[in-house]
Protein backbone atom coordinates (compact mmCIF):
# COMPACT_ATOMS: atom_id res chain seq x y z
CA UNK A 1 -1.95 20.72 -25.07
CA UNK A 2 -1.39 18.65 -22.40
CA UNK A 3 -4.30 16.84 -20.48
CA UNK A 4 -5.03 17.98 -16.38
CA UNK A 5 -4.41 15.17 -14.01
CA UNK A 6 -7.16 12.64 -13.65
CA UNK A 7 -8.35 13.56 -9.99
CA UNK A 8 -7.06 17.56 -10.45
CA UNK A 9 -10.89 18.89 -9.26
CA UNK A 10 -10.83 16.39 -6.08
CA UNK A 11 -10.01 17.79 -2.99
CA UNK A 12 -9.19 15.46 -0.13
CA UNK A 13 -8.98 16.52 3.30
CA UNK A 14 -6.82 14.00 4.86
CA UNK A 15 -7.01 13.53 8.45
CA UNK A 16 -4.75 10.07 8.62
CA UNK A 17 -1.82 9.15 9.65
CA UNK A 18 0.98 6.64 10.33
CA UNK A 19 0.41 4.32 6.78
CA UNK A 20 -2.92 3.24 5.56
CA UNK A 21 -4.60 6.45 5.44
CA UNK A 22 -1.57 8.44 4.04
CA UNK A 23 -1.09 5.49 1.68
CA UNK A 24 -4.18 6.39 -0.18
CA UNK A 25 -4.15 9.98 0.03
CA UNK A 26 -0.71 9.34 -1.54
CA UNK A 27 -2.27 7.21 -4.47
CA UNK A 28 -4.71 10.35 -4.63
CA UNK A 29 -2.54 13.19 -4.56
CA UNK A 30 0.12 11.29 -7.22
CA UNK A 31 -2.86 11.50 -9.89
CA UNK A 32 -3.58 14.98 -9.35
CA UNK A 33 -6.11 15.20 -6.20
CA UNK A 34 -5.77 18.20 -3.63
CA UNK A 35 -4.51 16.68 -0.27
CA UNK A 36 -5.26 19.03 2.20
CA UNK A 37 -3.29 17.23 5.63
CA UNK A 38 -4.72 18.37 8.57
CA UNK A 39 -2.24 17.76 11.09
CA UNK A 40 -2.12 18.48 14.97
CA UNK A 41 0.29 21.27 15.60
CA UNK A 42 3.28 18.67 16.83
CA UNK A 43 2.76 16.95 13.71
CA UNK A 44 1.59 13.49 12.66
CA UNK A 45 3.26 10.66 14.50
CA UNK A 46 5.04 9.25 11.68
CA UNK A 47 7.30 12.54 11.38
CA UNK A 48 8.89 11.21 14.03
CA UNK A 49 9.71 7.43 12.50
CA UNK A 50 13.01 6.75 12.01
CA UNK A 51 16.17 6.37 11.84
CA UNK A 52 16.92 7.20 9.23
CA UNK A 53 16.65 10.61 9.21
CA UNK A 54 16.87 13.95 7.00
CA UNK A 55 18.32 16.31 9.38
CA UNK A 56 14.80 16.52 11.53
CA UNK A 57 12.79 15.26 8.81
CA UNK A 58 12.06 11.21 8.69
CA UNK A 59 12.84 9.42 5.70
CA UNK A 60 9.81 7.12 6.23
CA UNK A 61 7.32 10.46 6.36
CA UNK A 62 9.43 12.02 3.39
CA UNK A 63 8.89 8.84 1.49
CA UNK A 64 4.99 8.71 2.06
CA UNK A 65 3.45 12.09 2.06
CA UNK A 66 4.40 13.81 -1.12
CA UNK A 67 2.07 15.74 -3.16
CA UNK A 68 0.82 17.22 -0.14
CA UNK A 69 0.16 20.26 1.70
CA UNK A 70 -0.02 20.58 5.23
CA UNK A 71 -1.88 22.31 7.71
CA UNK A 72 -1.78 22.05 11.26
CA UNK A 73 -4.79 23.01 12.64
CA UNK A 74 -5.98 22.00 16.21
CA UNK A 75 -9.47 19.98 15.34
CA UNK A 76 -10.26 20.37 19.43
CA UNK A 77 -10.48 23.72 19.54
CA UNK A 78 -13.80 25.43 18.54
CA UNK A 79 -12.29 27.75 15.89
CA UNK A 80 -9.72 25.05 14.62
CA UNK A 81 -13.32 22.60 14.38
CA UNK A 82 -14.60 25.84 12.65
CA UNK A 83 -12.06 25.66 10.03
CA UNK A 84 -12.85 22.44 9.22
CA UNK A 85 -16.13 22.88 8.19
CA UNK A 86 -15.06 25.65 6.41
CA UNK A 87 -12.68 23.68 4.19
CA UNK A 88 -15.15 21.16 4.13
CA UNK A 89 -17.52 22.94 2.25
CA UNK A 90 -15.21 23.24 -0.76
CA UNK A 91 -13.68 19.58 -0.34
CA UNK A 92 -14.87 16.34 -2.14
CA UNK A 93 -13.32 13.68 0.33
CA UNK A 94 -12.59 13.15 4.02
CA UNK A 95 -10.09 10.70 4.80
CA UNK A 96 -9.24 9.63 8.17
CA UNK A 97 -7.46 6.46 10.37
CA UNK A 98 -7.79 8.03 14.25
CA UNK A 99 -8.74 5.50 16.33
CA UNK A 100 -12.46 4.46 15.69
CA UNK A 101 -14.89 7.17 18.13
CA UNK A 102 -12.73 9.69 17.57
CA UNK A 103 -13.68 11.76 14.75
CA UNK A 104 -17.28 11.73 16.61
CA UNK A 105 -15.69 12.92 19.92
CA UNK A 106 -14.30 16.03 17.93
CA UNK A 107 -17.59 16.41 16.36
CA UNK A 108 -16.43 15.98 12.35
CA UNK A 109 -17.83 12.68 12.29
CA UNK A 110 -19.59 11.74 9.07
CA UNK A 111 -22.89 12.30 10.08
CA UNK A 112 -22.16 16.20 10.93
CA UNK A 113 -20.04 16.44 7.64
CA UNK A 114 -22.66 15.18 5.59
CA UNK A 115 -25.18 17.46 6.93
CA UNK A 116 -23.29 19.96 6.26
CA UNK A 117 -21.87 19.24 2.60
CA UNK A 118 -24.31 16.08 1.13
CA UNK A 119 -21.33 15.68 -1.32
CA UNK A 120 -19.12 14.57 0.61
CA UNK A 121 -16.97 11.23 0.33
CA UNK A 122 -16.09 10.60 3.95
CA UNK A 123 -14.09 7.52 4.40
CA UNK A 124 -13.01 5.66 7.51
CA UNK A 125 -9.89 3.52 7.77
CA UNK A 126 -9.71 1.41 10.73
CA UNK A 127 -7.94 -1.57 12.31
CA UNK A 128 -11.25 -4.01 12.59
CA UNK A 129 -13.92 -1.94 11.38
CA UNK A 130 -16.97 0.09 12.57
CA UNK A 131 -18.63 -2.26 14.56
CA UNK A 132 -18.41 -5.55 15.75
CA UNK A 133 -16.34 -6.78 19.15
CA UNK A 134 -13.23 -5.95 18.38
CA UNK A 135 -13.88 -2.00 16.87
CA UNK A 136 -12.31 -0.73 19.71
CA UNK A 137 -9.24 -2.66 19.52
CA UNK A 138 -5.89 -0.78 18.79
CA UNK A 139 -4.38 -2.30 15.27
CA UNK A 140 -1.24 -1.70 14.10
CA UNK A 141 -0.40 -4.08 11.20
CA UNK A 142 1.76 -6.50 12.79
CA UNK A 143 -1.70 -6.92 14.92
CA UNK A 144 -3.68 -6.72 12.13
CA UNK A 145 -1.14 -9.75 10.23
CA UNK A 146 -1.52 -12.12 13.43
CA UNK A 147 -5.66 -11.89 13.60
CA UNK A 148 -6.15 -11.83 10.16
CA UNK A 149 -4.34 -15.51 9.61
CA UNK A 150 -1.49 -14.00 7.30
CA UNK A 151 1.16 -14.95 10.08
CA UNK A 152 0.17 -18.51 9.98
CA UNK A 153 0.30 -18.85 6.21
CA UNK A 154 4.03 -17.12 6.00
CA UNK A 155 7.46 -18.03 7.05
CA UNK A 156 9.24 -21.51 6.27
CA UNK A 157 7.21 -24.85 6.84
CA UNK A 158 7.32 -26.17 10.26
CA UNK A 159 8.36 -23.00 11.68
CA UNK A 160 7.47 -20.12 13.56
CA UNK A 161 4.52 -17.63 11.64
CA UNK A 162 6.87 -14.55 10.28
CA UNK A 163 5.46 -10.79 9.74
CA UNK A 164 5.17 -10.05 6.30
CA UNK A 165 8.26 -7.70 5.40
CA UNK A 166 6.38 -4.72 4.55
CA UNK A 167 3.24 -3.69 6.07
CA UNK A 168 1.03 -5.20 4.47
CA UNK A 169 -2.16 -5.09 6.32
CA UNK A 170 -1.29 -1.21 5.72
CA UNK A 171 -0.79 -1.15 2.61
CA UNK A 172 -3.81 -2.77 1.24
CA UNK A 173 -6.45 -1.19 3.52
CA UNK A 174 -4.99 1.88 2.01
CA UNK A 175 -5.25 0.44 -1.46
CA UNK A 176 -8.80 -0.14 -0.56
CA UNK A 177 -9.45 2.62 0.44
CA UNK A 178 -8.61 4.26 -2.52
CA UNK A 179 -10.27 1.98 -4.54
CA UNK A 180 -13.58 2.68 -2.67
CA UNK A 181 -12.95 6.55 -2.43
CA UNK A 182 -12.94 6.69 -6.68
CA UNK A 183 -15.71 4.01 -6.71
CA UNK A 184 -17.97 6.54 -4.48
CA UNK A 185 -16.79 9.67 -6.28
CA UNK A 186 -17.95 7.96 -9.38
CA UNK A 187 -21.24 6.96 -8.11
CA UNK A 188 -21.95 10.70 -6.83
CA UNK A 189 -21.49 11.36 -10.54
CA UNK A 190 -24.90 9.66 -10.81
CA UNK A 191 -26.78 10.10 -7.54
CA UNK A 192 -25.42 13.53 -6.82
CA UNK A 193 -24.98 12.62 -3.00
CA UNK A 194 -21.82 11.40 -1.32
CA UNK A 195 -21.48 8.39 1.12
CA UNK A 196 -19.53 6.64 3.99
CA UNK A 197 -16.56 3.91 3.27
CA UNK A 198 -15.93 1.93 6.13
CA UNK A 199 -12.62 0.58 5.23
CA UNK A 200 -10.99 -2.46 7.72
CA UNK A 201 -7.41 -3.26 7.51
CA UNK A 202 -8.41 -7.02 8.65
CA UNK A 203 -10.98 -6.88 5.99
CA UNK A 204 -8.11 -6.00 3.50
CA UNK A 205 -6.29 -9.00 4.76
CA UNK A 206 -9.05 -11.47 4.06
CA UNK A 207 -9.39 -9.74 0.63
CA UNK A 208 -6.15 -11.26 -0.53
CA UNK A 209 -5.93 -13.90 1.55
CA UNK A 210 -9.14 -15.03 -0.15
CA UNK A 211 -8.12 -17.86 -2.05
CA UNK A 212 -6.69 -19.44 0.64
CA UNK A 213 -9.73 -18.50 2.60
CA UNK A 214 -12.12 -20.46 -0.32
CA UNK A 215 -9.57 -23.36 -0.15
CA UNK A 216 -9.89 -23.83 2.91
CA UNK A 217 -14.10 -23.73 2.64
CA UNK A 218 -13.97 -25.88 -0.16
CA UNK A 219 -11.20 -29.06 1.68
CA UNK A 220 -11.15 -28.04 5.30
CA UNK A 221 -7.80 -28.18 4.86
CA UNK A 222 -5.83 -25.63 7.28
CA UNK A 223 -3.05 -23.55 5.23
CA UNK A 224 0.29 -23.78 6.80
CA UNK A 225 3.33 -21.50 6.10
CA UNK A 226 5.01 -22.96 2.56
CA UNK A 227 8.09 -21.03 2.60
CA UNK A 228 8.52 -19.49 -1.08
CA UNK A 229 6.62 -22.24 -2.55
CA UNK A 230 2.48 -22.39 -3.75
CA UNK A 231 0.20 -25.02 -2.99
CA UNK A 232 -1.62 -24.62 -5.48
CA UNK A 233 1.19 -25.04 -8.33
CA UNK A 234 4.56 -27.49 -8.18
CA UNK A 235 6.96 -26.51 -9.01
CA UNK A 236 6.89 -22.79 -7.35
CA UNK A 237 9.53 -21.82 -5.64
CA UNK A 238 12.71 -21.38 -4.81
CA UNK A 239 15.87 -23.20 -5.26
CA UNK A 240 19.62 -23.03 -4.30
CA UNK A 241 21.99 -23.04 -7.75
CA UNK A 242 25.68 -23.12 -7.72
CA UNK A 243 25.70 -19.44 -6.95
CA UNK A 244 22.69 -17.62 -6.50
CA UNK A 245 18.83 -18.59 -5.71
CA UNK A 246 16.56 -18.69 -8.49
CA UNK A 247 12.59 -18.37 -8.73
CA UNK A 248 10.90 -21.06 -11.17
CA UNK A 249 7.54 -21.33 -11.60
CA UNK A 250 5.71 -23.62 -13.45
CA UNK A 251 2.56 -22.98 -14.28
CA UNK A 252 1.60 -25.36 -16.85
CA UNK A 253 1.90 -29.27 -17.48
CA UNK A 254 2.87 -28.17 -20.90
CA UNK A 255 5.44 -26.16 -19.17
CA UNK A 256 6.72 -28.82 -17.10
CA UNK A 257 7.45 -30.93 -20.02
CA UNK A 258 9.27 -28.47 -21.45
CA UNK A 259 11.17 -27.60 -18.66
CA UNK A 260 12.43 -31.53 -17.22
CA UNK A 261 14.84 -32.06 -20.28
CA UNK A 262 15.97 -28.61 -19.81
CA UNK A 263 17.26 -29.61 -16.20
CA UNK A 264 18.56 -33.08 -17.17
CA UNK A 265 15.45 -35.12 -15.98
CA UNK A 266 13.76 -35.81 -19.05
CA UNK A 267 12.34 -38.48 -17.65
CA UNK A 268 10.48 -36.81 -14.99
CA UNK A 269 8.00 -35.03 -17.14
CA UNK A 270 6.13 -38.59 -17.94
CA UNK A 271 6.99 -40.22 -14.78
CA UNK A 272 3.37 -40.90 -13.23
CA UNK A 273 4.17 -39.74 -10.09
CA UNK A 274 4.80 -35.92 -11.27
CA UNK A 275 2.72 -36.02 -14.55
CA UNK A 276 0.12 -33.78 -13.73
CA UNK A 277 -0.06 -30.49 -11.14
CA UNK A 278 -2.63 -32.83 -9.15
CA UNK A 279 0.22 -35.81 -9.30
CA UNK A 280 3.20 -33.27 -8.50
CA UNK A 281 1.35 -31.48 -5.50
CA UNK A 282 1.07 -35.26 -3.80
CA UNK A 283 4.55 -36.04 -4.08
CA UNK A 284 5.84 -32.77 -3.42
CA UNK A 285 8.78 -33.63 -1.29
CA UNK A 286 10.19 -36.44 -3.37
CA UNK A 287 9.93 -34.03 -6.34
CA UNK A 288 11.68 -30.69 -5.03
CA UNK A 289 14.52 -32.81 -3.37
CA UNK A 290 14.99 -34.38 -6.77
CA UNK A 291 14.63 -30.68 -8.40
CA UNK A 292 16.76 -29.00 -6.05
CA UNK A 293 19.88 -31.58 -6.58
CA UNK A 294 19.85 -31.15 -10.59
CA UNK A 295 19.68 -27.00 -9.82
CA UNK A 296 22.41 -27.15 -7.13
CA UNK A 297 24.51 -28.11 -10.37
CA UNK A 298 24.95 -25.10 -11.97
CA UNK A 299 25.43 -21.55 -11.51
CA UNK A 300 21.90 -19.04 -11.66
CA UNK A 301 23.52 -17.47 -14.47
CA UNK A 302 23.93 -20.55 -16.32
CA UNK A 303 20.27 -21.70 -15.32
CA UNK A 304 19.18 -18.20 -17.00
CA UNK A 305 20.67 -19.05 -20.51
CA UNK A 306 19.07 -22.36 -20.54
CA UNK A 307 15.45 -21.73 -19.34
CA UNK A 308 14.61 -17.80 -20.44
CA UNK A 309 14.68 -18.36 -23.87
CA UNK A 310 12.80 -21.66 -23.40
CA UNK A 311 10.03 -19.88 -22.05
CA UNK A 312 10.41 -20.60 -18.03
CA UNK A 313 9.20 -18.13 -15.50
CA UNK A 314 12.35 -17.55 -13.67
CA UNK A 315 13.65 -14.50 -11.78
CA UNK A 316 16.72 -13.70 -9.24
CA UNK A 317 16.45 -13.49 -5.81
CA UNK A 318 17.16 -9.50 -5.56
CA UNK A 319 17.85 -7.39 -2.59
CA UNK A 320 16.54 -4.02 -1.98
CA UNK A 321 19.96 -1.75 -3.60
CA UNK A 322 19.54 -4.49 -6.58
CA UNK A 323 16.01 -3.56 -7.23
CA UNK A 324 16.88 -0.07 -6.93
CA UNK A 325 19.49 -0.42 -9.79
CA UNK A 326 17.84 -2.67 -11.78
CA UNK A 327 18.05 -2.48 -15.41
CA UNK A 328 13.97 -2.82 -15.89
CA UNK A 329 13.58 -0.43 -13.33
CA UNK A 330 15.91 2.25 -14.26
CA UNK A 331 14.61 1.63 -18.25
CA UNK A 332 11.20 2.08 -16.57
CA UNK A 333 11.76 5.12 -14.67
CA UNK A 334 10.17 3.87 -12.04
CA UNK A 335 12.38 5.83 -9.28
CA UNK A 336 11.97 9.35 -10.07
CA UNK A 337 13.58 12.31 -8.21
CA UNK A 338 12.50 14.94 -6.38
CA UNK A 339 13.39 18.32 -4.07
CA UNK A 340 12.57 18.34 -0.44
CA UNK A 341 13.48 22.43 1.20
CA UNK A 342 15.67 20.11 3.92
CA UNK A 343 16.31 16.45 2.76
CA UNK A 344 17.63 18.36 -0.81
CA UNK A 345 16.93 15.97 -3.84
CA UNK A 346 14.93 12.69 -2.67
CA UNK A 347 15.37 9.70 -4.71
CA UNK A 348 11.30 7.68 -4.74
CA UNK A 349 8.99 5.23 -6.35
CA UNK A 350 7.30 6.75 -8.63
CA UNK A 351 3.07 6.53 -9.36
CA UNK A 352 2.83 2.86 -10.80
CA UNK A 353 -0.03 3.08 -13.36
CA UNK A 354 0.91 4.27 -16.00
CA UNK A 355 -1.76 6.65 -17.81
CA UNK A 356 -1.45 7.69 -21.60
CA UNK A 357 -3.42 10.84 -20.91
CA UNK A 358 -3.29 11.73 -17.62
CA UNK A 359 -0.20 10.30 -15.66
CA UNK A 360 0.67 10.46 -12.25
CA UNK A 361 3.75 12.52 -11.19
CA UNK A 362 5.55 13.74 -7.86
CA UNK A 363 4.63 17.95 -8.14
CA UNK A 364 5.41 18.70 -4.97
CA UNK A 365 7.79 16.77 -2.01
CA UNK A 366 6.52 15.46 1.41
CA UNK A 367 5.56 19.19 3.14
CA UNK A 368 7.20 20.41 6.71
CA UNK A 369 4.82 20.46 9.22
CA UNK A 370 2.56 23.60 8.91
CA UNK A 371 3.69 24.79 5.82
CA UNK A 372 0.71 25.48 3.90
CA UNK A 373 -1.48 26.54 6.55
CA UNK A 374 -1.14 30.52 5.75
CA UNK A 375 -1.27 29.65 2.04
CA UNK A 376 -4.61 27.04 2.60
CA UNK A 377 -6.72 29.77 4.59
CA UNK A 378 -5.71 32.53 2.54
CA UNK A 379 -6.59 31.02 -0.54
CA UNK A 380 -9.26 28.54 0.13
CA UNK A 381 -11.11 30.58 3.04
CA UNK A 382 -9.89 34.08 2.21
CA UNK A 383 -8.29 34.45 5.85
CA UNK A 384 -6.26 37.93 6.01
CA UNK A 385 -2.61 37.82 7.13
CA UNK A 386 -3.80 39.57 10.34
CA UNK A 387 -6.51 36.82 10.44
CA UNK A 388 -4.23 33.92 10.67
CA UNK A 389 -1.53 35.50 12.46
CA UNK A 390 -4.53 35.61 15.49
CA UNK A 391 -5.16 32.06 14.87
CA UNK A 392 -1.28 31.28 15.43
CA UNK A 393 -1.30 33.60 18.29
CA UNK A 394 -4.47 31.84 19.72
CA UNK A 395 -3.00 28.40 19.70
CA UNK A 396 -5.64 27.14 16.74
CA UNK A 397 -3.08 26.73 13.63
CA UNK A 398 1.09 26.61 13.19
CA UNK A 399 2.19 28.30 10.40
């Protein structure tokens, strides 16, 4: 008999939009949670993302929103407000990333949800959090990656701060949010009541920027931009070869005596200068000059019959339609396919923790706008068809 999904008796009414917020309702929804996405009735802005394109539908929304149903419901009118609370009585979670004030303009802020259902997990996604001088700040990521110091600390040394290449101020508020969304659910387990996540992109941001962050603290050293290389361990980076660019990292003095013969500089590996990690990191540019002339001297895939079986971390320098045919990925499964009613069948990356019991899986595709709305209020609120089709009529829900 096979095992329910892990969240399959959470239901998540997901206000968000754009990435963060749909980013963890997406984590949600792949492991089984209800996402109920209440959307305006011209849709969420990201429908409208692109190129590229599926017909009308954007890949970028396709991509992001599956396992979802939507309804568009307009949260400003009293009846569409009215619905809410309905729904909310037999939800779990509220998830939302409008601009911070908002939710308590419409009057579905946390404090009239809770009264309502005590339950409930209400959590907040915002640029800069809460409070503070800068809550009312508009923060998209590349906004988020300047304030937060990841700009400084990426792109080639000596050169201009780059924007990470996904967005990943985003991406890990959503992760957080997540994270903090099962942490509360669990804890309502035990306390029976639900509570409020105030989740900060820039927050995210310092969460895995914090070992720079505690470097920093502990030297006073600013961190610069290091290109693909770590300051913490020499050598880690990359190099030029003969043909392609190969990752090595080191991580190890036993590994770096290993690997010096392996290269043809045997004599490196005892040379005082580079003995140690402490001793390589001071002489860093006399070492990867030295490094990257012995590399430059044969092709990657020559480099790759030498050092993997020796043990050495190395790895290609992949682009995106490599990754995507990858042997480890395709052995993995890790793109999976499924049917959208206009894009037809959508290649994806598929849920990446792997469960034993209860895995995550892609039920359902990305939904066109409205297209659960009938089916949500019949079902959840017990809404006749003449019912909603005077809701459509009035202006409060698209269907």
């Amino acid at each position: 008999m096979t095992a329910p999904p892990a969240l399959a008796d959470i239901v998540v009414l997901d206000l968000s939009h754009a990435l963060a917020g749909p980013f963890a309702s997406t984590m949600l929804g792949d492991y089984g949670a209800e996402i109920i996405k209440i959307e305006p009735l011209d849709g969420e802005i990201s429908r409208h993302w692109g190129p590229p394109f599926y017909a009308d539908e954007a890949a970028y929304f396709v991509n992001l929103n599956r396992n979802k149903k939507s309804v568009a419901l307009d949260l400003k009118h009293p009846e569409g407000k009215a619905i809410f609370f309905r729904l909310l009585e037999h939800a779990d979670v509220v998830l939302e990333n409008l601009r911070v004030g908002t939710v308590a303009k419409l009057g579905i802020d946390y404090a009239r949800a809770s009264a309502r259902q005590p339950r409930i997990v209400y959590c907040s996604v915002s640029g800069f959090g809460q409070d503070g001088p800068y809550r009312d700040r508009a923060a998209l990521d590349l906004v988020v990656q300047a304030e937060s110091g990841m700009i400084s600390v990426t792109g080639e040394p000596g050169g201009r701060g780059v924007r990470a290449g996904v967005s990943i101020a985003d991406i890990t508020a959503g992760m957080y949010a997540a994270f903090g969304i099962l942490a509360a659910l669990h804890a309502r387990e035990r306390t029976g009541h639900g509570q409020f996540l105030d989740v900060s992109m820039l927050e995210g941001q310092l969460g895995i920027l914090s070992g720079m962050i505690g470097a920093y603290l502990a030297d006073g050293i600013v961190p610069g931009p290091l290109g693909t290389a770590y300051g913490a361990l020499l050598p880690y980076q990359t190099f030029r070869t003969g043909t392609r660019d190969i990752a090595v990292g080191i991580g190890s003095d036993k590994l770096w005596r290993t690997f010096c013969p392996l290269v043809g500089l045997p004599d490196l590996a005892d040379d005082p200068r580079f003995v140690n990690n402490a001793a390589r990191n001071a002489n860093r540019p006399a070492l990867i000059a030295v490094l990257q002339d012995a590399l430059l001297a044969k092709r990657y895939e020559e480099w790759e019959a030498i050092l993997m079986p020796a043990g050495i971390p190395i790895g290609a320098i992949n682009t995106i339609d490599q990754v995507v045919a990858h042997p480890q990925v395709r052995a993995r499964g890790a793109i999976v396919e499924c049917t959208h009613p206009v894009a037809g069948a959508v290649e994806t990356v598929g849920p990446p923790v792997r469960m034993s019991e209860t895995p995550g899986s892609i039920r359902r595709p990305a939904p066109l706008l409205g297209e659960h709305t009938a089916d949500v209020l019949r079902e959840r609120l017990g809404l006749s068809d003449a019912e909603i089709a005077a809701l459509a009529a009035a202006g409060v829900i698209r269907n």
